[in-house]
N, C-alpha and C. Protein backbone atom coordinates (compact mmCIF):
# COMPACT_ATOMS: atom_id res chain seq x y z
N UNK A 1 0.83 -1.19 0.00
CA UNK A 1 0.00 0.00 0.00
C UNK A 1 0.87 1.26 0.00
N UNK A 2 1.76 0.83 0.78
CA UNK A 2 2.85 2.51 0.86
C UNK A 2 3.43 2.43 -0.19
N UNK A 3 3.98 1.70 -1.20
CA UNK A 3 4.49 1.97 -2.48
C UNK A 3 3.50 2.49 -3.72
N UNK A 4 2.10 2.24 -3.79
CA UNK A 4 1.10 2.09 -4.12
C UNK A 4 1.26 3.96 -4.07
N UNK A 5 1.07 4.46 -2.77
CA UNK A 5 0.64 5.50 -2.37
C UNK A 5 1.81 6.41 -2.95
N UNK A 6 3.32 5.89 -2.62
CA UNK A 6 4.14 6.80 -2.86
C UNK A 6 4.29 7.11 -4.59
N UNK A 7 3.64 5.94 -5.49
CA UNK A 7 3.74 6.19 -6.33
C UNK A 7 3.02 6.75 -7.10
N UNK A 8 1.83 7.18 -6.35
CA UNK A 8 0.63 8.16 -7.16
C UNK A 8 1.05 9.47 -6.97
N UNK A 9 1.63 9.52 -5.62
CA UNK A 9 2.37 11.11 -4.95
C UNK A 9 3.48 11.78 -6.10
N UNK A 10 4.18 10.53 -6.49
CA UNK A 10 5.69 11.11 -7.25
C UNK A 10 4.57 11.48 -8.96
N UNK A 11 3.50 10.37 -9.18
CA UNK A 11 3.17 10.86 -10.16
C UNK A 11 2.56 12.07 -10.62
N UNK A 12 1.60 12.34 -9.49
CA UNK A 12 0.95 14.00 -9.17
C UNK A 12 2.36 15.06 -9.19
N UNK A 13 3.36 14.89 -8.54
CA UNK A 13 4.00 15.70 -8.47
C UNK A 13 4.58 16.29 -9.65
N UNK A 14 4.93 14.81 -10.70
CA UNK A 14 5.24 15.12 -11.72
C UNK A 14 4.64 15.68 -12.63
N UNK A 15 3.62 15.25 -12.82
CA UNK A 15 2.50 15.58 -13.59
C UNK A 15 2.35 17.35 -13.47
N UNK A 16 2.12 17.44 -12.13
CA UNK A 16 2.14 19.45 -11.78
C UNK A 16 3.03 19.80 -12.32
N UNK A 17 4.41 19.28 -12.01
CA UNK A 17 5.28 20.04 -12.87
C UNK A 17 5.48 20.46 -13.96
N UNK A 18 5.19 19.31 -15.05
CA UNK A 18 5.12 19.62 -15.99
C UNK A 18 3.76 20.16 -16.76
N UNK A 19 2.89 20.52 -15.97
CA UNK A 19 1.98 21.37 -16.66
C UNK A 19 1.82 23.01 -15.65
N UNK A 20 2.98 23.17 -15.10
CA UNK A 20 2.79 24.26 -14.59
C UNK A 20 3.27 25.36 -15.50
N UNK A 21 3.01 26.61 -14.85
CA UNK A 21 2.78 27.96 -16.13
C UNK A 21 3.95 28.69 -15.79
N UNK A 22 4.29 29.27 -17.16
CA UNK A 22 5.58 29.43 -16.80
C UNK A 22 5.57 31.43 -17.06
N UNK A 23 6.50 32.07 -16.11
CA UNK A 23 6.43 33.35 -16.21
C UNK A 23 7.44 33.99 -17.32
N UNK A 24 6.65 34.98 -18.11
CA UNK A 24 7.40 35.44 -18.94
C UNK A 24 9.06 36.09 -18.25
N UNK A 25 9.91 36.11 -19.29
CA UNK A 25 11.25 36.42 -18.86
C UNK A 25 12.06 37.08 -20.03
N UNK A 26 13.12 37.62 -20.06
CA UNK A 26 13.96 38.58 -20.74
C UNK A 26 15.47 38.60 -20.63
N UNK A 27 15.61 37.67 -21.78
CA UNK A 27 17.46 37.92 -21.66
C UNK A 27 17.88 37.97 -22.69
N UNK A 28 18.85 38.78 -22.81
CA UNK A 28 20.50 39.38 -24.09
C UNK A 28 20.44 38.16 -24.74
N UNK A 29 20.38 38.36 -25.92
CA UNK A 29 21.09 37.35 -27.49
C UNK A 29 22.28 37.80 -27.06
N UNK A 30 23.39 36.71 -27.22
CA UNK A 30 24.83 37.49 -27.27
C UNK A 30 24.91 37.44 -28.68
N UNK A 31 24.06 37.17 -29.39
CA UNK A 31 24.53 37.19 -31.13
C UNK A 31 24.31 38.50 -31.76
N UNK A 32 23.00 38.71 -31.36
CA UNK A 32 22.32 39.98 -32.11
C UNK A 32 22.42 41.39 -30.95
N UNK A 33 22.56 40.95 -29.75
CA UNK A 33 22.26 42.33 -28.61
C UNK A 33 21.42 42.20 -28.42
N UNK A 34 20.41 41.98 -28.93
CA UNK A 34 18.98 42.45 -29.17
C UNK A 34 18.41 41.53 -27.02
N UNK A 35 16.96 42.11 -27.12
CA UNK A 35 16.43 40.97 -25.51
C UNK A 35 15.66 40.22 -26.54
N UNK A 36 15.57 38.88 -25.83
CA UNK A 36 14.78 37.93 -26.35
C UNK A 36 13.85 37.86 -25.19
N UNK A 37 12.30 38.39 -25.22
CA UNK A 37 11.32 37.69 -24.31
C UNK A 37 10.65 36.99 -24.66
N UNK A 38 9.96 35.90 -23.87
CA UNK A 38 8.76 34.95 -23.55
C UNK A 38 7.55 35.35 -24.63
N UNK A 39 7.32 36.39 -24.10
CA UNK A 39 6.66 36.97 -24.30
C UNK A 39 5.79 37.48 -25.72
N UNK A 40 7.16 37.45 -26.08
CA UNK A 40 6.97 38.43 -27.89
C UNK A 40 6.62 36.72 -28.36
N UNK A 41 6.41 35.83 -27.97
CA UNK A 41 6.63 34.91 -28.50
C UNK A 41 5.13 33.61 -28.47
N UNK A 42 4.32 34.71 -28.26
CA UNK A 42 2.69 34.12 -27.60
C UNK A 42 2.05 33.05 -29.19
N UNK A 43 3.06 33.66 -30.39
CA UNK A 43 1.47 33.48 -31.44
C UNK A 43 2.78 31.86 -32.24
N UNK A 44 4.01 31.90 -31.54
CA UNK A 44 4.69 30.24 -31.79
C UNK A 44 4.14 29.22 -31.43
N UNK A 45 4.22 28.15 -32.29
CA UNK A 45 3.97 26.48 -31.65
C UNK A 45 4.27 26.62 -30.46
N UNK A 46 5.45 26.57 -30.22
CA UNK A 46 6.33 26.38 -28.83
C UNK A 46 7.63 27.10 -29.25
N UNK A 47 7.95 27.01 -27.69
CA UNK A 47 8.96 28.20 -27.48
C UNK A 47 10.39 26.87 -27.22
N UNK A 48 11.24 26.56 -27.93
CA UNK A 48 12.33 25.25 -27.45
C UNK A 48 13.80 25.61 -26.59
N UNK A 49 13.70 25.96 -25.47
CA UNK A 49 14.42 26.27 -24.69
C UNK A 49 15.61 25.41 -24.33
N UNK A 50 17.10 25.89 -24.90
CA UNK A 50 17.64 24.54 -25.18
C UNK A 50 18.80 25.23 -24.18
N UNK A 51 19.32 24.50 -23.08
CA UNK A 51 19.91 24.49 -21.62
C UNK A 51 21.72 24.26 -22.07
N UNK A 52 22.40 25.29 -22.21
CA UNK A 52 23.73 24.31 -22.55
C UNK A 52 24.99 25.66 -22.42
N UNK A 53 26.03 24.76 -22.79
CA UNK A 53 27.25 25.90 -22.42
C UNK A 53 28.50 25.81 -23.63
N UNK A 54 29.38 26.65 -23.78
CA UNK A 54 30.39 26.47 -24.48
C UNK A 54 31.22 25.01 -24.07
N UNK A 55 31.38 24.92 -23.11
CA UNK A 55 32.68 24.03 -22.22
C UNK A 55 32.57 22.51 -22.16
N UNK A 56 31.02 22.23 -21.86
CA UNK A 56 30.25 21.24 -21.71
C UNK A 56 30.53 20.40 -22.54
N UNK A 57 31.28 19.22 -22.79
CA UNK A 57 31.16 18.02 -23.51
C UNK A 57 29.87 17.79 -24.20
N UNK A 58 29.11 17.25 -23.07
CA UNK A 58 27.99 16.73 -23.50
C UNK A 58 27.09 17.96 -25.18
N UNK A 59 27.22 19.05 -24.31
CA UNK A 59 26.39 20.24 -25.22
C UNK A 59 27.09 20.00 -26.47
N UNK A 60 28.66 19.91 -26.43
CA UNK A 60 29.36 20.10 -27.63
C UNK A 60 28.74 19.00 -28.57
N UNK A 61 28.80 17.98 -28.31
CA UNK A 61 28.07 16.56 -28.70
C UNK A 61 26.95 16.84 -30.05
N UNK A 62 25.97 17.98 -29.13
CA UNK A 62 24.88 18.32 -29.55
C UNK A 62 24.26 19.55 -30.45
N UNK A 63 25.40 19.92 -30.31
CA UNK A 63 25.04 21.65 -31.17
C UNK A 63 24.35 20.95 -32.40
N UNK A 64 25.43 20.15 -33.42
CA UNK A 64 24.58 19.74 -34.92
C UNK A 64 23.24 19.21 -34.71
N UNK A 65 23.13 18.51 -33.69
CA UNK A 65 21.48 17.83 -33.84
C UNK A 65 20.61 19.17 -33.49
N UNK A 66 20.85 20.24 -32.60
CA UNK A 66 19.84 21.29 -32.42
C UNK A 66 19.73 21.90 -33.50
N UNK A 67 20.98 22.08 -34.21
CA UNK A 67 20.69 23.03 -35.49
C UNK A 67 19.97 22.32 -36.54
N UNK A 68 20.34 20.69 -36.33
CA UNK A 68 19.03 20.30 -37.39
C UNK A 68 17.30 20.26 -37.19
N UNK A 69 17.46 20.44 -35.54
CA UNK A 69 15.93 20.39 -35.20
C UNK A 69 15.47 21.88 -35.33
N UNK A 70 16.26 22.67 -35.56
CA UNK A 70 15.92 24.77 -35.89
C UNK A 70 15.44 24.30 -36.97
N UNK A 71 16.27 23.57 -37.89
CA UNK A 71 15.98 23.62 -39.70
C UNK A 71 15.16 23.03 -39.74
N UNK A 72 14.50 21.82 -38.94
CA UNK A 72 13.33 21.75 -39.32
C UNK A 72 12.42 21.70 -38.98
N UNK A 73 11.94 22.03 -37.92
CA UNK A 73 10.84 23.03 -37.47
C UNK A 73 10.71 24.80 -37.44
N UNK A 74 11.48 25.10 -37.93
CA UNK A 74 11.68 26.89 -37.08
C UNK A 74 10.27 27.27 -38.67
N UNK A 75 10.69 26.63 -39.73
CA UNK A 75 9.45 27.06 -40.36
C UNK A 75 8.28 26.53 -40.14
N UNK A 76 8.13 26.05 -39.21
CA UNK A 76 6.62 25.23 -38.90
C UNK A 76 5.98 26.47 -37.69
N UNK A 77 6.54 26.77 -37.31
CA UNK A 77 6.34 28.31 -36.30
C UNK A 77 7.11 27.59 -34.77
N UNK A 78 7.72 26.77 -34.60
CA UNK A 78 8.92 26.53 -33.55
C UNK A 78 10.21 27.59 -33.32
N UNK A 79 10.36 28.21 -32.17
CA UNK A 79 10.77 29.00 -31.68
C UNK A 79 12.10 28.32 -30.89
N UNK A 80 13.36 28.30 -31.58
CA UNK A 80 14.58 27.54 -30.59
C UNK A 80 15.38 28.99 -30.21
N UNK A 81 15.68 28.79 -28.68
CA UNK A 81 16.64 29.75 -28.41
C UNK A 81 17.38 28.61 -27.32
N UNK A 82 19.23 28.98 -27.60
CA UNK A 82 19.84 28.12 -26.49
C UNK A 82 20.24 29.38 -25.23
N UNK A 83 20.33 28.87 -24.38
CA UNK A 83 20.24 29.71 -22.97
C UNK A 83 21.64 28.91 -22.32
N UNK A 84 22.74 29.83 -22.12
CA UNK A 84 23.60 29.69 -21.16
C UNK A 84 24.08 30.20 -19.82
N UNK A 85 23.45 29.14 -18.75
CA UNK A 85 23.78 29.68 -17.26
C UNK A 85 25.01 29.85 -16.76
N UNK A 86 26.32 29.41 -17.58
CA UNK A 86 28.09 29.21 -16.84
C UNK A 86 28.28 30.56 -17.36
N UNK A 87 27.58 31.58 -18.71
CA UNK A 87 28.23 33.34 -19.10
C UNK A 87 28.45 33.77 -17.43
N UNK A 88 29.88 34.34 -17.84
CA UNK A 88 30.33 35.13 -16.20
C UNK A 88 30.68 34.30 -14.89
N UNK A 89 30.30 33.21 -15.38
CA UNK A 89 31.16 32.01 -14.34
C UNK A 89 32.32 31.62 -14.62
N UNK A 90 32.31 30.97 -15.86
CA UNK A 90 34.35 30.39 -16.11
C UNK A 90 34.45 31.51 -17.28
N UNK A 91 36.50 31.54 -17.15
CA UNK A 91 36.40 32.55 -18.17
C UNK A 91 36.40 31.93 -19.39
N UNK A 92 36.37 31.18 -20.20
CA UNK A 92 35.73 30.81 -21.68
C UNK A 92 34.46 31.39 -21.74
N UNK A 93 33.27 31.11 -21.11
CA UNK A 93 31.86 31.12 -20.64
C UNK A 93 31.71 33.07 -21.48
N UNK A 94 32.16 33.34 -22.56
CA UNK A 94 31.63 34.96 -22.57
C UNK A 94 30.39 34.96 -23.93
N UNK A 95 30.13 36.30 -23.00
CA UNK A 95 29.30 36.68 -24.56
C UNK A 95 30.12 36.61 -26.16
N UNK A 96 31.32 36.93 -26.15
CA UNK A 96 32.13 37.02 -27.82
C UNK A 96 32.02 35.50 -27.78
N UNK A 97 32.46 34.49 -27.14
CA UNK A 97 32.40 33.46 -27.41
C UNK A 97 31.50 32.68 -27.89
N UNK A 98 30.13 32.68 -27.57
CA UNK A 98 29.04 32.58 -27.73
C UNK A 98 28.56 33.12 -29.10
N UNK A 99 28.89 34.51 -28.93
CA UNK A 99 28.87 34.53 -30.83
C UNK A 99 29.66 33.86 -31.75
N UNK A 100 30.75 33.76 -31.41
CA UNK A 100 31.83 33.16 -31.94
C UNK A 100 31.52 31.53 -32.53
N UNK A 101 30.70 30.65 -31.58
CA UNK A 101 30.61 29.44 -31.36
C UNK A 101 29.30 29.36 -32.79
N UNK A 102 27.95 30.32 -32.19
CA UNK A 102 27.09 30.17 -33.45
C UNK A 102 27.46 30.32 -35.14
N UNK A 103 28.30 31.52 -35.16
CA UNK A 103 29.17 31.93 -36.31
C UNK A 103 29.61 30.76 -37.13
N UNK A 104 30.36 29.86 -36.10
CA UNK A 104 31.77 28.82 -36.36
C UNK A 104 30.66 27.54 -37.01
N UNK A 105 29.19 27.55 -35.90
CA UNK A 105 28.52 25.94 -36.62
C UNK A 105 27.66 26.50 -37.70
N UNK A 106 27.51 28.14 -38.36
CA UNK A 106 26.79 28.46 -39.00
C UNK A 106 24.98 27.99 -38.30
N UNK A 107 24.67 28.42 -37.01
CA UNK A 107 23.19 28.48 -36.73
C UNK A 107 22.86 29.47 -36.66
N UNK A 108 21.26 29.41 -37.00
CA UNK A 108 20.60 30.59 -36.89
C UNK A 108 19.52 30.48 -35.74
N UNK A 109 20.22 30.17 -34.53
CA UNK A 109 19.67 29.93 -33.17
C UNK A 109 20.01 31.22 -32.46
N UNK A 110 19.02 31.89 -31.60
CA UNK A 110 19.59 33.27 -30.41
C UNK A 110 20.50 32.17 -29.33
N UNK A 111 21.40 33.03 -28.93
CA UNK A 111 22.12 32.34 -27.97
C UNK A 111 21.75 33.35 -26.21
N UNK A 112 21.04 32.83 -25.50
CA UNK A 112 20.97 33.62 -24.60
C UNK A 112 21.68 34.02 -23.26
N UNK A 113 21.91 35.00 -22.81
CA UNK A 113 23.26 34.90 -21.53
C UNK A 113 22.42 34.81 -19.99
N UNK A 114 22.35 34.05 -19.22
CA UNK A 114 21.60 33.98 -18.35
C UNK A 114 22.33 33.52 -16.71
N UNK A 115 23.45 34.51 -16.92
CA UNK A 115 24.87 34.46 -16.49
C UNK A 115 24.41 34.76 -14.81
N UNK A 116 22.76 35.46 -14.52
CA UNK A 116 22.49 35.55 -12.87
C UNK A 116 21.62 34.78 -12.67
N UNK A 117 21.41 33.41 -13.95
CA UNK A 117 20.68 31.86 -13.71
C UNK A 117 19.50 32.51 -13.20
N UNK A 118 18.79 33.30 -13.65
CA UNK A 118 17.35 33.49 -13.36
C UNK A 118 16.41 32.41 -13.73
N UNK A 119 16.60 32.27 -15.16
CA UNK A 119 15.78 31.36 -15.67
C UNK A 119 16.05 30.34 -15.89
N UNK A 120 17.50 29.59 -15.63
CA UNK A 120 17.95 28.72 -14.95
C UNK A 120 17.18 27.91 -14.08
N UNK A 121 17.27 28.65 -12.76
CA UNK A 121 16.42 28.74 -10.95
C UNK A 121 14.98 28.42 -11.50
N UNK A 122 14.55 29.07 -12.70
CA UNK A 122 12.76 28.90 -12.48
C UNK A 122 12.32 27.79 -13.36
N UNK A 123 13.27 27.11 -14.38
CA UNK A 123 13.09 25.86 -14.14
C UNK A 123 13.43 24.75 -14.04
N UNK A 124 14.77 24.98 -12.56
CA UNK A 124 15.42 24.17 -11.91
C UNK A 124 15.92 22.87 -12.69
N UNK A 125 17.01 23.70 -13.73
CA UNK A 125 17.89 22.96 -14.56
C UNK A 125 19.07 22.57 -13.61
N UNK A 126 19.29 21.15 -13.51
CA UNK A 126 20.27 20.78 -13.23
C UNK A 126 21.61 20.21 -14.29
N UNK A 127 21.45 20.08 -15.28
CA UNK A 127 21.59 19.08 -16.13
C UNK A 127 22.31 19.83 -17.76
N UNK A 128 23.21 19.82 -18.16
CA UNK A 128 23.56 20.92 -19.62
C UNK A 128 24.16 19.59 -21.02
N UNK A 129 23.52 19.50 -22.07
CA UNK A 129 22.16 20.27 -22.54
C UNK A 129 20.77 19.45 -21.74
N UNK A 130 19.90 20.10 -21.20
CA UNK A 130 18.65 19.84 -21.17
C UNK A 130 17.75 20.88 -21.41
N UNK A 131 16.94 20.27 -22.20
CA UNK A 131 15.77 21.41 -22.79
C UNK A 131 14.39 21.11 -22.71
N UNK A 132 13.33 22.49 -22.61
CA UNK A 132 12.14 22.61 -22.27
C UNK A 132 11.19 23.33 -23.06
N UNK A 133 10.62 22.81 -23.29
CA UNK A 133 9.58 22.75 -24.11
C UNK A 133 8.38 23.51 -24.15
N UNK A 134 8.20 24.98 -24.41
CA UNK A 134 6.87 25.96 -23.70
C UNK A 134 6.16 25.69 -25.16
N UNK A 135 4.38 25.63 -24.56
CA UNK A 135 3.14 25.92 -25.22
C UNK A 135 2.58 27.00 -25.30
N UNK A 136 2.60 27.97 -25.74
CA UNK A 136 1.53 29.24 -25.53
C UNK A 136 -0.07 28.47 -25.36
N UNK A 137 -0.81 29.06 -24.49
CA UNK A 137 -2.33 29.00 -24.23
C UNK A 137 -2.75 30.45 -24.09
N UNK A 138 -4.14 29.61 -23.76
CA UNK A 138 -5.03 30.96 -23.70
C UNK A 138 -5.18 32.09 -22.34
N UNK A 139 -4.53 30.73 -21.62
CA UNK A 139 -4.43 30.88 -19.84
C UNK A 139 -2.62 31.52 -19.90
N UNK A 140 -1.59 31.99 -20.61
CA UNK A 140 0.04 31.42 -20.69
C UNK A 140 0.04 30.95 -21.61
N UNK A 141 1.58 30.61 -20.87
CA UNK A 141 2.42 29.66 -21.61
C UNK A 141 2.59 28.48 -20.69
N UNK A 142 2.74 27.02 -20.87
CA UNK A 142 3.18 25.90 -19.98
C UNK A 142 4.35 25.03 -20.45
N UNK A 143 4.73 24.59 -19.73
CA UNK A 143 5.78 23.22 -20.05
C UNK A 143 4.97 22.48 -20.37
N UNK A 144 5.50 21.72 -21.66
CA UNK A 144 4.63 20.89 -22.11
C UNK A 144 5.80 19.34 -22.74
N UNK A 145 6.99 20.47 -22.39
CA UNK A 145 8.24 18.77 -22.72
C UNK A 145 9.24 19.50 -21.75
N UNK A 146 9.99 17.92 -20.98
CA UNK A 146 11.34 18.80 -20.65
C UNK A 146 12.24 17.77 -20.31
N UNK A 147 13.05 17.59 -20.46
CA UNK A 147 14.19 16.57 -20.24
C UNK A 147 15.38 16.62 -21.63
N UNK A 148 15.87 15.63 -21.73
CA UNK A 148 16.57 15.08 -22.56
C UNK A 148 16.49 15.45 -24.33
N UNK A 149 17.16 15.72 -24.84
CA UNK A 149 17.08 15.66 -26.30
C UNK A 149 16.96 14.27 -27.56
N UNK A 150 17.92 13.34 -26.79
CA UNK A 150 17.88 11.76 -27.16
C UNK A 150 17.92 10.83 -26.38
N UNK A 151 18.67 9.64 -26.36
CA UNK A 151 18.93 8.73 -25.30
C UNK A 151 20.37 8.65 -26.08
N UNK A 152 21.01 9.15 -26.80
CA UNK A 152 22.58 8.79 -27.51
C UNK A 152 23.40 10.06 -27.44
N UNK A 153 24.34 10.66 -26.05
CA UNK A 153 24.61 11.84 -26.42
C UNK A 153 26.23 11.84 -27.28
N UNK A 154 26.91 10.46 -27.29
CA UNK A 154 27.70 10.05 -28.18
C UNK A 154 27.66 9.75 -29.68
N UNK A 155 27.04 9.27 -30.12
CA UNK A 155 26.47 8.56 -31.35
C UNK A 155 24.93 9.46 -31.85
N UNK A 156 24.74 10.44 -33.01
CA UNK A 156 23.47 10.40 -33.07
C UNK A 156 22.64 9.48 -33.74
N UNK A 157 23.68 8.66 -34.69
CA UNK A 157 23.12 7.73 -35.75
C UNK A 157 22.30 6.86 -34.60
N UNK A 158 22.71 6.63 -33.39
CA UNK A 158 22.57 4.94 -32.87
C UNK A 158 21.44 5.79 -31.61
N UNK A 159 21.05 7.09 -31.70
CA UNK A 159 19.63 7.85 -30.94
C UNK A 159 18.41 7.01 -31.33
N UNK A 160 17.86 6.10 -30.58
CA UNK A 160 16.73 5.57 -30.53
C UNK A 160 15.72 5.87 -29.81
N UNK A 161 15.80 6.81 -29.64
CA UNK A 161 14.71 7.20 -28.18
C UNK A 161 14.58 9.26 -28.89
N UNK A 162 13.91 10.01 -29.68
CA UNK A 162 13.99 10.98 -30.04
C UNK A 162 13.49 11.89 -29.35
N UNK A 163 13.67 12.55 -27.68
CA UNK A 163 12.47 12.82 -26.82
C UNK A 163 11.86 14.30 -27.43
N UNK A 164 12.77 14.91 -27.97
CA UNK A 164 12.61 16.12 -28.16
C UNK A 164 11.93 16.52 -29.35
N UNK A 165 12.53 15.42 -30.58
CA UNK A 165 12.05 15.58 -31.94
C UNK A 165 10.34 14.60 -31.79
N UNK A 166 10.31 14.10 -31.28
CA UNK A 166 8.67 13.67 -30.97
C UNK A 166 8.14 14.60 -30.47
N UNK A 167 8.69 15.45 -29.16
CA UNK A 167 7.73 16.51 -28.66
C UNK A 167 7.42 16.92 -29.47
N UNK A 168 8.12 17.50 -30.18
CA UNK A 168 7.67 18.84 -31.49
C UNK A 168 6.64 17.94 -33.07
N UNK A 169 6.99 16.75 -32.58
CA UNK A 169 6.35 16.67 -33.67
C UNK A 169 4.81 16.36 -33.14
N UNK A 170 4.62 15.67 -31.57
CA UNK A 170 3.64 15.72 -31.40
C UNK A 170 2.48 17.12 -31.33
N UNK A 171 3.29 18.30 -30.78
CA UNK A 171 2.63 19.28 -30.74
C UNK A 171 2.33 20.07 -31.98
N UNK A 172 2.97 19.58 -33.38
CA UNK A 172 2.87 19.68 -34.55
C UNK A 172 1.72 19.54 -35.10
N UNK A 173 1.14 18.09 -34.14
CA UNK A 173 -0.07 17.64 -34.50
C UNK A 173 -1.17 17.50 -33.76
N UNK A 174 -0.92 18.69 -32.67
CA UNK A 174 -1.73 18.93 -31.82
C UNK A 174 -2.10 18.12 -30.75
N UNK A 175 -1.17 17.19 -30.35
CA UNK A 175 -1.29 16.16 -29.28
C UNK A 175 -0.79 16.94 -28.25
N UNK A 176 -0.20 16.25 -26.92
CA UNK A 176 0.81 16.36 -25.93
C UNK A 176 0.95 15.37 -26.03
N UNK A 177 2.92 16.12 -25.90
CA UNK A 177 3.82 15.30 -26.10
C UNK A 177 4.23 14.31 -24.88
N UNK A 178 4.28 13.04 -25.54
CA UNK A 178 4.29 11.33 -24.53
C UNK A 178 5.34 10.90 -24.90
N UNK A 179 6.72 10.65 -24.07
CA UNK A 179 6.32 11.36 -22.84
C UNK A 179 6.49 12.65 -22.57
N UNK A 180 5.77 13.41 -21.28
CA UNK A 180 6.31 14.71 -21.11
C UNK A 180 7.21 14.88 -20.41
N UNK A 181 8.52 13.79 -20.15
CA UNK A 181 9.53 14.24 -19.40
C UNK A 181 10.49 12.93 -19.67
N UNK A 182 11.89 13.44 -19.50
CA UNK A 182 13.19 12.32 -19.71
C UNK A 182 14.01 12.63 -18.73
N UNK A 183 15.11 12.56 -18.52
CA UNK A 183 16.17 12.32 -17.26
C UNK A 183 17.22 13.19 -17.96
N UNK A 184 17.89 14.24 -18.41
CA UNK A 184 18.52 14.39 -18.94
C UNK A 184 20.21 14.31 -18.13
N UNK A 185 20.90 14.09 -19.33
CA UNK A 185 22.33 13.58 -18.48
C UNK A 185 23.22 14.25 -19.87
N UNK A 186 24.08 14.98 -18.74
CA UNK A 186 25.22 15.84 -19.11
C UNK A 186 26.06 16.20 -18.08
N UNK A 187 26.56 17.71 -18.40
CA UNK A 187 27.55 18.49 -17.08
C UNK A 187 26.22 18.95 -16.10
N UNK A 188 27.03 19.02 -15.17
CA UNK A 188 26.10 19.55 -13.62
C UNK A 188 25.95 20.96 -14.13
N UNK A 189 25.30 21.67 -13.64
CA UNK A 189 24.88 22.95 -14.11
C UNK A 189 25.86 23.29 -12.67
N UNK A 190 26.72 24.77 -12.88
CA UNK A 190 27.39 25.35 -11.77
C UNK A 190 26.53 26.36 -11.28
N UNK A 191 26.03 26.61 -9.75
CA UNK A 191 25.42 27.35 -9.61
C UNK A 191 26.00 28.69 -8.90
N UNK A 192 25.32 29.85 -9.55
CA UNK A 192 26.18 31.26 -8.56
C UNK A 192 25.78 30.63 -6.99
């Protein structure tokens, strides 16, 4: 019975989480200058909030597969911006670099600096790359995916598990995306 119980608890919990609403927010492109908000961003599929750093192994792994998931959704009305919490923590970690890095893989992704982990903290990223998945509604915006990008952060050929490229394609087609959450595994996120 107590496993029974604990496991409806962890499922509610989860479940809230990932349909909780998320507050609009505002941070520096280091590419363009320009602010990127939440906000301006109400009338997108989804907003693909992608968690990662210059330094990070794992992220490095991954830049080509994000830039192929920009190319092919960003014309479907998918919204990718990558968000880095280590800007102003290590010194590699800068804004020139960051431009430097998009320049070098040729993406046309905002790179965001989020160097006082605001939006980091609000939705308690531990994990680099891990990415999240916002819905605009009528009520907001919600999480509607968040974890992991694959199950292969070595190999993309041998990615059997697509968590991210299903989200989008489920919300493509007007489902929610199953599942709405993965384990993501990378570098520890450093916190100020």
């Amino acid at each position: 019975m107590k496993k029974i119980s604990l496991f409806f608890l962890s499922f509610i919990l989860v479940s809230y989480s990932f349909s909780q609403r998320v507050e609009n927010f505002q941070l520096v492109d280091a590419v363009s200058g320009q602010e990127f908000s939440l906000a301006s961003h109400g009338e997108a599929k989804a907003v693909v909030l992608v968690f990662t750093s210059l330094n990070c192994p794992f992220s490095k792994l991954y830049e080509e597969r994000i830039s192929s998931l920009n190319s092919q959704f960003a014309g479907e009305g998918f919204v990718f911006a990558m968000i880095n919490p280590h800007v102003g923590i290590e010194e590699e970690e800068t804004s020139a670099g960051m431009k430097a890095r998009v320049a070098e893989k040729k993406m046309s992704i905002p790179f965001l600096e989020d160097g006082n982990q605001v939006v980091t903290k609000q939705f308690g990223i531990t994990k680099l790359p891990e990415v999240v998945v916002i819905t605009p509604g009528p009520t907001g915006f919600a999480v509607a995916y968040r974890g992991a990008i694959d199950n292969n952060p070595q190999m993309a050929e041998n990615a059997n598990l697509k968590y991210l490229e299903s989200a989008l394609t489920a919300i493509q087609n007007r489902r929610s995306p199953s599942p709405s959450s993965s384990r993501a595994v990378g570098c520890n996120v450093k916190l100020r």
